[in-house]
C-alpha atoms as a PDB file:
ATOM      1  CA  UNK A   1       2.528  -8.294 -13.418  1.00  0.00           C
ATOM      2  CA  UNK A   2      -0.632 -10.127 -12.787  1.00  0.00           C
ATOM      3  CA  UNK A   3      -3.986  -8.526 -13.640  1.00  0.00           C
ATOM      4  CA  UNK A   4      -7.286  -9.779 -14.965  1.00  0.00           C
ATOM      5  CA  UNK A   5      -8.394  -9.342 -18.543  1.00  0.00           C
ATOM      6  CA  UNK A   6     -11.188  -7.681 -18.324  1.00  0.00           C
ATOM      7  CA  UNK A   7     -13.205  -6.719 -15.114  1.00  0.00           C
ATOM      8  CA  UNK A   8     -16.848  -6.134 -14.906  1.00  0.00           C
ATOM      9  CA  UNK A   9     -16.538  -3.247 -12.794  1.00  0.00           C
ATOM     10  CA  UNK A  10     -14.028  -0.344 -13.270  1.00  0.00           C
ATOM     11  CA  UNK A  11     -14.056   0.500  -9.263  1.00  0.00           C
ATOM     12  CA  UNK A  12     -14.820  -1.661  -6.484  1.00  0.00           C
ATOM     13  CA  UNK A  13     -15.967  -0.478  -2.819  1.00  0.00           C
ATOM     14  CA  UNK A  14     -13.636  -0.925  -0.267  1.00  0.00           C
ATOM     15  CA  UNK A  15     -15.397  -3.470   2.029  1.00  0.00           C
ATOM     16  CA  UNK A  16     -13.458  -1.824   5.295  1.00  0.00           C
ATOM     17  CA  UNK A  17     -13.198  -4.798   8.240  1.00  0.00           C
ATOM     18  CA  UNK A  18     -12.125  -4.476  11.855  1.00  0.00           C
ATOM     19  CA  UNK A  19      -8.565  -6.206  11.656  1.00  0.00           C
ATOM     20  CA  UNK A  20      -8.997  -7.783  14.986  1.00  0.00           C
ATOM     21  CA  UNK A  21     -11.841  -9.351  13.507  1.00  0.00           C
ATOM     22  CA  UNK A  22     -10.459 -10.867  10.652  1.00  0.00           C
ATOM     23  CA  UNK A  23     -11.906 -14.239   9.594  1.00  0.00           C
ATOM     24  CA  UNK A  24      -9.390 -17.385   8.860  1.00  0.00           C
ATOM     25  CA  UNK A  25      -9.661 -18.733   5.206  1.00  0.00           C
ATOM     26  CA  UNK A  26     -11.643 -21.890   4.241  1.00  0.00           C
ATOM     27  CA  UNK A  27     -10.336 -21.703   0.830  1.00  0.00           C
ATOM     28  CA  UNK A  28      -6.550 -22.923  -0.395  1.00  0.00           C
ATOM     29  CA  UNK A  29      -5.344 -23.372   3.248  1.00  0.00           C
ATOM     30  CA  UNK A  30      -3.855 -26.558   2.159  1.00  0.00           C
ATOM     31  CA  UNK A  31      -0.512 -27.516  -0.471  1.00  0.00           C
ATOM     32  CA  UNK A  32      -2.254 -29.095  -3.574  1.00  0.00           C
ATOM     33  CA  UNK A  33       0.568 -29.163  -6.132  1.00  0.00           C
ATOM     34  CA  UNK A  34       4.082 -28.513  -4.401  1.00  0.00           C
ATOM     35  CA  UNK A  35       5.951 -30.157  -1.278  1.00  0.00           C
ATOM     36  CA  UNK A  36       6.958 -26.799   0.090  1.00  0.00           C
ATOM     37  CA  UNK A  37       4.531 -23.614   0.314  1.00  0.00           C
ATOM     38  CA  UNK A  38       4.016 -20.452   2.000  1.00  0.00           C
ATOM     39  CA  UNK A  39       1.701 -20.097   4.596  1.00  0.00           C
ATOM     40  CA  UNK A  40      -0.024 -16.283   5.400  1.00  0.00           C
ATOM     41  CA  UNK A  41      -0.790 -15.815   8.874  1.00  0.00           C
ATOM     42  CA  UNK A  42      -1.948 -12.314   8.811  1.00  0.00           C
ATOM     43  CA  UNK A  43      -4.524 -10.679   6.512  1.00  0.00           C
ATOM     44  CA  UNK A  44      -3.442  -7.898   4.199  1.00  0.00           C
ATOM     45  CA  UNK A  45      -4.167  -6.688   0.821  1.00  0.00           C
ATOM     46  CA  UNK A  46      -1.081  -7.800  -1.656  1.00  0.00           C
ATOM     47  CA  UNK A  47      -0.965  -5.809  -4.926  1.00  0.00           C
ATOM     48  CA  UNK A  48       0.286  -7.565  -8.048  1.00  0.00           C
ATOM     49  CA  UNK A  49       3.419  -5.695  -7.980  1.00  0.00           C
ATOM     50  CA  UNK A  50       4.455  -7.276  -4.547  1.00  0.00           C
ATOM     51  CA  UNK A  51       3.268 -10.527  -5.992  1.00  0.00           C
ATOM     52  CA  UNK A  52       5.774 -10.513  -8.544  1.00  0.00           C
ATOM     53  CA  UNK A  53       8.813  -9.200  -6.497  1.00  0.00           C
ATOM     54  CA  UNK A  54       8.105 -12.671  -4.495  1.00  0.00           C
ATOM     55  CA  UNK A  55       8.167 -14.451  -7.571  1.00  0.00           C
ATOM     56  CA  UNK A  56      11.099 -13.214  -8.601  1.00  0.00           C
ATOM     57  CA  UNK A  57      12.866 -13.809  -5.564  1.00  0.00           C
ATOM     58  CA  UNK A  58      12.063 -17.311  -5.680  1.00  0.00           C
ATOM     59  CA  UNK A  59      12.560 -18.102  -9.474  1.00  0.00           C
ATOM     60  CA  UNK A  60      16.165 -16.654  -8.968  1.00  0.00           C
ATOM     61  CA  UNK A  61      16.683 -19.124  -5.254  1.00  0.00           C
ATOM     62  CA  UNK A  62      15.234 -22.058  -8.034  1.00  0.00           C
ATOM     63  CA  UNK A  63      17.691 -21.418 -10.413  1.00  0.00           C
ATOM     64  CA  UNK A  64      16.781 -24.156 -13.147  1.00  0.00           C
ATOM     65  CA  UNK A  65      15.531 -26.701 -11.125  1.00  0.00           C
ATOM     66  CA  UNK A  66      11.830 -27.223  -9.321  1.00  0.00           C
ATOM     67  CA  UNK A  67       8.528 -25.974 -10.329  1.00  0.00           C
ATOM     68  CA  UNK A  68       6.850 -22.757  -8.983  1.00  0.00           C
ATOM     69  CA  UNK A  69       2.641 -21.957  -7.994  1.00  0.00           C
ATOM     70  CA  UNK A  70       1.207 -19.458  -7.520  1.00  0.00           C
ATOM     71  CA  UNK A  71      -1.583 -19.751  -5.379  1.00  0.00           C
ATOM     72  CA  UNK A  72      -3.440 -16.181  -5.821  1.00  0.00           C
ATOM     73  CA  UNK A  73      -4.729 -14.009  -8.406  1.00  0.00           C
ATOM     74  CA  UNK A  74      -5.031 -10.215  -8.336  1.00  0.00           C
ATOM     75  CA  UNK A  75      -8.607  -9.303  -9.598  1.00  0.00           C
ATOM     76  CA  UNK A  76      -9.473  -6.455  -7.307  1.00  0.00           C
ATOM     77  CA  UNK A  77      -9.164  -3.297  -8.244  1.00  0.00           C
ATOM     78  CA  UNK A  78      -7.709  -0.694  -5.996  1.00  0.00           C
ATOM     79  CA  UNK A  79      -7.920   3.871  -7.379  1.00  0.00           C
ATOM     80  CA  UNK A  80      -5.446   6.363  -5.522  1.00  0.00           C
ATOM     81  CA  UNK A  81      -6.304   9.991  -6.103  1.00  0.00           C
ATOM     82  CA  UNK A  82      -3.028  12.361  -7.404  1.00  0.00           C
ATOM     83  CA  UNK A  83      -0.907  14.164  -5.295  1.00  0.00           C
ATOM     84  CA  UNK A  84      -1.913  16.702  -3.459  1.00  0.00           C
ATOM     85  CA  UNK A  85      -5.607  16.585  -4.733  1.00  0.00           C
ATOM     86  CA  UNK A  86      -8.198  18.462  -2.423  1.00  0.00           C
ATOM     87  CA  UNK A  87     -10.971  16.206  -0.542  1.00  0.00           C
ATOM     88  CA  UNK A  88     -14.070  15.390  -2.385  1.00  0.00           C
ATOM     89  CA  UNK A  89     -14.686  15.515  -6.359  1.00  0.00           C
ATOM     90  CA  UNK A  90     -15.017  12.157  -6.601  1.00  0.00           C
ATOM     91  CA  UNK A  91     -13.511   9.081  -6.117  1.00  0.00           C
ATOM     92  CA  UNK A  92      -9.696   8.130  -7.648  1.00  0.00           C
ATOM     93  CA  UNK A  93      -8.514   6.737 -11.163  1.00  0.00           C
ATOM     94  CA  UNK A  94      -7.613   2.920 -11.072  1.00  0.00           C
ATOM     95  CA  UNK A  95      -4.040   2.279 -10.164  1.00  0.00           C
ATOM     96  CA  UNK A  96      -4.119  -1.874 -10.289  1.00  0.00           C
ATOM     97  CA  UNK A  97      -5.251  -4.729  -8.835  1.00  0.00           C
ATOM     98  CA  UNK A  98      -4.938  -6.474  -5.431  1.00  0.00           C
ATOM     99  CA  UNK A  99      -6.041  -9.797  -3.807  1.00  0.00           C
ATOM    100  CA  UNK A 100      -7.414  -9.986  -0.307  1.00  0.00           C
ATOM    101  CA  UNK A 101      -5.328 -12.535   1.554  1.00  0.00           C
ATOM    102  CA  UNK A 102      -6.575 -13.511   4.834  1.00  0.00           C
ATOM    103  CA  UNK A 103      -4.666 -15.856   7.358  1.00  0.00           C
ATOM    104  CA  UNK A 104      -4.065 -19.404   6.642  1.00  0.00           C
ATOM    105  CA  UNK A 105      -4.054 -18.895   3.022  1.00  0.00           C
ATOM    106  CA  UNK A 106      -1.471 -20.457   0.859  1.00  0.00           C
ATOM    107  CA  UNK A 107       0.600 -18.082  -1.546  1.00  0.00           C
ATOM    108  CA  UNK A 108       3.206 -19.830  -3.138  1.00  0.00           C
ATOM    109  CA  UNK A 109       4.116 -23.355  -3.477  1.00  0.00           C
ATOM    110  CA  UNK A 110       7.410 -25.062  -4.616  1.00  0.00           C
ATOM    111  CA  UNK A 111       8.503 -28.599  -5.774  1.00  0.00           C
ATOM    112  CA  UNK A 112      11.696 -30.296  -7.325  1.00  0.00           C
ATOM    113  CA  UNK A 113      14.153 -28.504  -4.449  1.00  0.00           C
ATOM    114  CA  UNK A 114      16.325 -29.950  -1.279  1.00  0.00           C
ATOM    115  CA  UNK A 115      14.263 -28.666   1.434  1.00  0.00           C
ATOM    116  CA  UNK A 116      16.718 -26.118   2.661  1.00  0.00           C
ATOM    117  CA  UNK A 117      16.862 -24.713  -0.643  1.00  0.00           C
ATOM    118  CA  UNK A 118      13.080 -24.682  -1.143  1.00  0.00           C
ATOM    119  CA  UNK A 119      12.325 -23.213   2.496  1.00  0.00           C
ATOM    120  CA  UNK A 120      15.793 -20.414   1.757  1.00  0.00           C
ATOM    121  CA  UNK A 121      13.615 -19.489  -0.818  1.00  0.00           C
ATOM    122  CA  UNK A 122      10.137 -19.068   0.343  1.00  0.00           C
ATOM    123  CA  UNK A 123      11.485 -17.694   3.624  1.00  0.00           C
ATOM    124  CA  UNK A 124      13.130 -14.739   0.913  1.00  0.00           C
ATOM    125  CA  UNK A 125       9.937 -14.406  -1.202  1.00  0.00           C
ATOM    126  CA  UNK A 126       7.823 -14.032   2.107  1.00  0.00           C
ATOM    127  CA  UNK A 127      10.242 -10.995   3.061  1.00  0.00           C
ATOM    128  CA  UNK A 128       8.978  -9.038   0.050  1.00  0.00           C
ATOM    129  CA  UNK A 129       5.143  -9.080   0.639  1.00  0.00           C
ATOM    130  CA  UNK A 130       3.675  -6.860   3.439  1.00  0.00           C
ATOM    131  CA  UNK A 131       2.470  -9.803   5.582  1.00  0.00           C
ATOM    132  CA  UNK A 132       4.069 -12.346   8.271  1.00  0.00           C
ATOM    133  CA  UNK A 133       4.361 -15.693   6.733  1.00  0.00           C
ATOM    134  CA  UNK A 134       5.470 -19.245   7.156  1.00  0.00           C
ATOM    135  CA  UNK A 135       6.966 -21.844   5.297  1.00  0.00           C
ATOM    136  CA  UNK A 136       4.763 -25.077   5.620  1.00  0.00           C
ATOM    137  CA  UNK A 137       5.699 -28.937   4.443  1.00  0.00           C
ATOM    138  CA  UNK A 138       3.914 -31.922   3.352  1.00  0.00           C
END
């Protein structure tokens, strides 16, 4: 799993947003390393444990060949109270970290595979992660 050394806050603020008003990405919208990537085109909050199911599913597609990016890091943090905890009393423990992806960002890239096998694979990865997705080309 993917988390950040250190953070220079324990608990972040949740920064709520309309959905419908969701902003498109400026940032890593476009493949810089691989010939095959995977293309968000909703926004959602992906934890690092989702992250790595993907990345799993795609090393094991690979199999020996082709390289693998991963386009996004999880540095936010995200706190869950216990079960069945009363309201108020303050705010939850830390439970991991998350990264904010909004639409037309860029998740995973591939190289070094036919293109059936490479878009097989993202197609697969894109399945695990709580977001609609699309495999994009050079």
């Amino acid at each position: 799993m993917l988390f950040p050394k250190k953070v220079k806050f324990r608990k972040w603020q949740t920064m709520r947003q309309n959905p419908k008003k969701l902003k498109f990405d400026t940032r890593g919208t476009e493949l810089a390393f691989g010939s095959f990537g995977l293309k968000a085109t909703t926004g959602v909050r992906i934890t690092s444990n989702q992250i790595e199911a993907a990345r799993k599913t795609v090393a094991r597609q690979m199999k020996k060949t082709g390289k693998l990016w991963i386009r996004v890091f999880p540095d936010r943090p995200f706190t869950a109270k216990a079960a069945e905890v009363g309201m108020g009393k303050g705010k939850g423990d830390p439970q991991g970290y998350s990264f904010e992806v909004r639409p037309g960002r860029i998740i995973f890239e591939v190289d070094g595979l036919p293109e059936v096998a490479a878009k097989d694979a993202l197609r697969k990865a894109g399945a695990k992660l709580p977001l609609k997705s699309r495999v994009v080309s050079r």
